[in-house]
Protein backbone atom coordinates (compact mmCIF):
# COMPACT_ATOMS: atom_id res chain seq x y z
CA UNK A 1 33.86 4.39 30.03
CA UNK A 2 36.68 2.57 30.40
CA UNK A 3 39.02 2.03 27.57
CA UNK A 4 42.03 0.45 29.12
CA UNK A 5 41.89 -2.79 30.79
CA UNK A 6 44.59 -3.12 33.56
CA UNK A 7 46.75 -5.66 31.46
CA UNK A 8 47.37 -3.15 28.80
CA UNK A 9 49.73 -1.24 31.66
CA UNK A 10 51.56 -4.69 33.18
CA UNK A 11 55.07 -3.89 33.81
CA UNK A 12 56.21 -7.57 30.99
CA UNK A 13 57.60 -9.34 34.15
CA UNK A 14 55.10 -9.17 36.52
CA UNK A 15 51.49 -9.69 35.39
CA UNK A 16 48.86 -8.36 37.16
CA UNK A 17 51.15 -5.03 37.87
CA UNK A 18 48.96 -2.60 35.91
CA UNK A 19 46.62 -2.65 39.04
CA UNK A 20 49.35 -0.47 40.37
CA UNK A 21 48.55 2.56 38.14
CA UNK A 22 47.18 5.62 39.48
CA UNK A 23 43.80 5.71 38.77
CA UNK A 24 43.36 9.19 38.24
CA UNK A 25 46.02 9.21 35.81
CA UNK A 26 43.62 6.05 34.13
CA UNK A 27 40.91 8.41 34.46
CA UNK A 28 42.32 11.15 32.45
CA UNK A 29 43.84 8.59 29.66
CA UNK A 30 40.08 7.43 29.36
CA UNK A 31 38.99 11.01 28.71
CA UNK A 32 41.76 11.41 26.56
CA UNK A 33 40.41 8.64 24.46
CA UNK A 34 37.42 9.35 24.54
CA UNK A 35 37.34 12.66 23.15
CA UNK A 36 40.14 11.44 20.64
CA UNK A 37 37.82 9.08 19.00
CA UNK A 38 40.04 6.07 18.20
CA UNK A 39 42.31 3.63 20.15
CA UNK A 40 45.24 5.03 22.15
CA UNK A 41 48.19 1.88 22.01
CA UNK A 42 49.96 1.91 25.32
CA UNK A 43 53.69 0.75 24.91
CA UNK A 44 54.47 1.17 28.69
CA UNK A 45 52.49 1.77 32.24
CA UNK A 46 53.63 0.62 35.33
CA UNK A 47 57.65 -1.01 35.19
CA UNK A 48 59.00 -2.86 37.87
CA UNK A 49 62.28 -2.11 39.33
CA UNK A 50 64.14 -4.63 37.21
CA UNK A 51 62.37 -4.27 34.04
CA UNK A 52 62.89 -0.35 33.95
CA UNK A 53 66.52 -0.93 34.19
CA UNK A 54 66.68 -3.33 31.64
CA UNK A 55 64.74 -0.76 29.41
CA UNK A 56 67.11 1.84 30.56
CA UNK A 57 64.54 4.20 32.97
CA UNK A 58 65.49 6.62 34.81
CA UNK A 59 65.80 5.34 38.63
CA UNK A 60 63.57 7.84 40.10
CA UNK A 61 61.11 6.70 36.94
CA UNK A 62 57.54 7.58 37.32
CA UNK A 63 56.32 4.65 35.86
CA UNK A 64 57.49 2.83 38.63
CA UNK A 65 54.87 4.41 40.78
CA UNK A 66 52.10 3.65 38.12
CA UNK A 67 52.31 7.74 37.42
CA UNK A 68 53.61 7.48 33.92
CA UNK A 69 52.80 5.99 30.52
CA UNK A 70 54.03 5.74 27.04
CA UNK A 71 51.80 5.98 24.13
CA UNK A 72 52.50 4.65 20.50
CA UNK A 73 51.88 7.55 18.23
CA UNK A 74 53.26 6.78 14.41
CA UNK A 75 51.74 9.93 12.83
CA UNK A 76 51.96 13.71 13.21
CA UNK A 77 48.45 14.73 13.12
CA UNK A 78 47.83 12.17 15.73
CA UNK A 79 50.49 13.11 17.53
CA UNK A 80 49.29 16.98 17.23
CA UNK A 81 45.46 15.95 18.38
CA UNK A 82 47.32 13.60 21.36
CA UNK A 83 49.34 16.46 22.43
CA UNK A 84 46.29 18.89 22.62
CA UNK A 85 44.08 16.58 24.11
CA UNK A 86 46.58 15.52 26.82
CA UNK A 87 47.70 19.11 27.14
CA UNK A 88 43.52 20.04 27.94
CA UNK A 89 43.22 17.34 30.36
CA UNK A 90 46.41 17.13 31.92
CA UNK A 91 46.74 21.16 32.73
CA UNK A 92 47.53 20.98 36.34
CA UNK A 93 51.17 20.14 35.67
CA UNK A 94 53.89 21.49 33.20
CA UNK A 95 55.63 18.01 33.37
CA UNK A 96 53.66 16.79 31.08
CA UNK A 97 53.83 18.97 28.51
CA UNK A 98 57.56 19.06 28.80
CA UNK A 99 57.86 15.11 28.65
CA UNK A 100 55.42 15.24 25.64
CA UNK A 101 57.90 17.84 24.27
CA UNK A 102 61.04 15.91 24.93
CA UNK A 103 59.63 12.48 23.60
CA UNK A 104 58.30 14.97 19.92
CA UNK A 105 62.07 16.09 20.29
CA UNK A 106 63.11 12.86 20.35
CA UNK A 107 61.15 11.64 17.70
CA UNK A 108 62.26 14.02 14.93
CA UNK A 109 65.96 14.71 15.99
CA UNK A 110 66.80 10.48 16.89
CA UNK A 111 64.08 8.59 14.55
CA UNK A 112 64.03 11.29 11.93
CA UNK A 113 67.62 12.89 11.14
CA UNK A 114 69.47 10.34 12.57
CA UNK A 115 68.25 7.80 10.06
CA UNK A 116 65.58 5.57 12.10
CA UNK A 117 62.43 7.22 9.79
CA UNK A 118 61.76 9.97 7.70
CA UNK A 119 61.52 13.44 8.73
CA UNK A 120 58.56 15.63 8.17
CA UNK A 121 57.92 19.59 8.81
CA UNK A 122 54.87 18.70 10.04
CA UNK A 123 56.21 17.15 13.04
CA UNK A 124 58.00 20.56 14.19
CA UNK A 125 54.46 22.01 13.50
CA UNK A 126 52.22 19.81 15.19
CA UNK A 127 54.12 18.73 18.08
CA UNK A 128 57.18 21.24 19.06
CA UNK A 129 55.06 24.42 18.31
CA UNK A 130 52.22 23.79 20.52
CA UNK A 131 54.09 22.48 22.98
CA UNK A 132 56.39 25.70 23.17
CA UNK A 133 53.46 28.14 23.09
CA UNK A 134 52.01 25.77 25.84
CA UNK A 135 54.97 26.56 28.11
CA UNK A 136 55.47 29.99 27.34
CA UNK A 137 51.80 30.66 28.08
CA UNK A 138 52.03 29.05 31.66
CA UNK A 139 55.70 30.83 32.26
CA UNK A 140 53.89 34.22 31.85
């Protein structure tokens, strides 16, 4: 099944650009929804040159190689079920886990502490946790 049209990873200045995705990276997002049993909101797929600049990407982004994608996640336990889920299907490669990590990170030290949202224990729980015993498990 698939649960992402193409539009839903257009890079906002060039439509038609979320043909460029990977589509074994689609693939495993469909899985990922599927088995998480509700809609996954993507806030960014494929990025043109200009456009990841002016959202302040990395040069050597992976989204501009359709290889990367950012997914709206406004609760822990959802966060904790995205996490695992991804984590299950996307086990070939410790980058995601650590950009998973870093975004979690993110999250609870910018949003949280610095006064964009409030902060919760169960985001350390549900999200950092895993993700370290994730890591620690592949390191040894």
């Amino acid at each position: 099944m698939n649960y992402f049209p193409s539009h839903e990873f257009d890079s906002p200045d060039q439509p038609g650009s979320g043909k460029l995705m990977n589509e074994v990276l689609v693939e495993m997002l469909n899985e990922v929804r599927e088995k998480f049993g509700k809609a996954i909101i993507i806030n960014s797929g494929y990025r043109t040159v200009e456009h990841n600049a002016k959202v302040g990407g990395k040069p050597n982004s992976s989204h501009l190689k359709g290889l990367a994608v950012d997914i709206k996640c406004t609760n822990s336990t959802d966060r904790f079920h995205l996490l695992f889920l991804s984590l299950l299907f996307f086990n070939t490669t410790v980058s995601v886990s650590i950009v998973v990590a870093t975004a979690a990170v993110k999250e609870i030290i910018y949003d949280d502490f610095l006064g964009k949202g409030t902060p919760e224990v169960a985001d350390f729980v549900y999200t950092i946790l895993p993700c370290i015993f994730y890591l620690i498990n592949i390191l040894l």
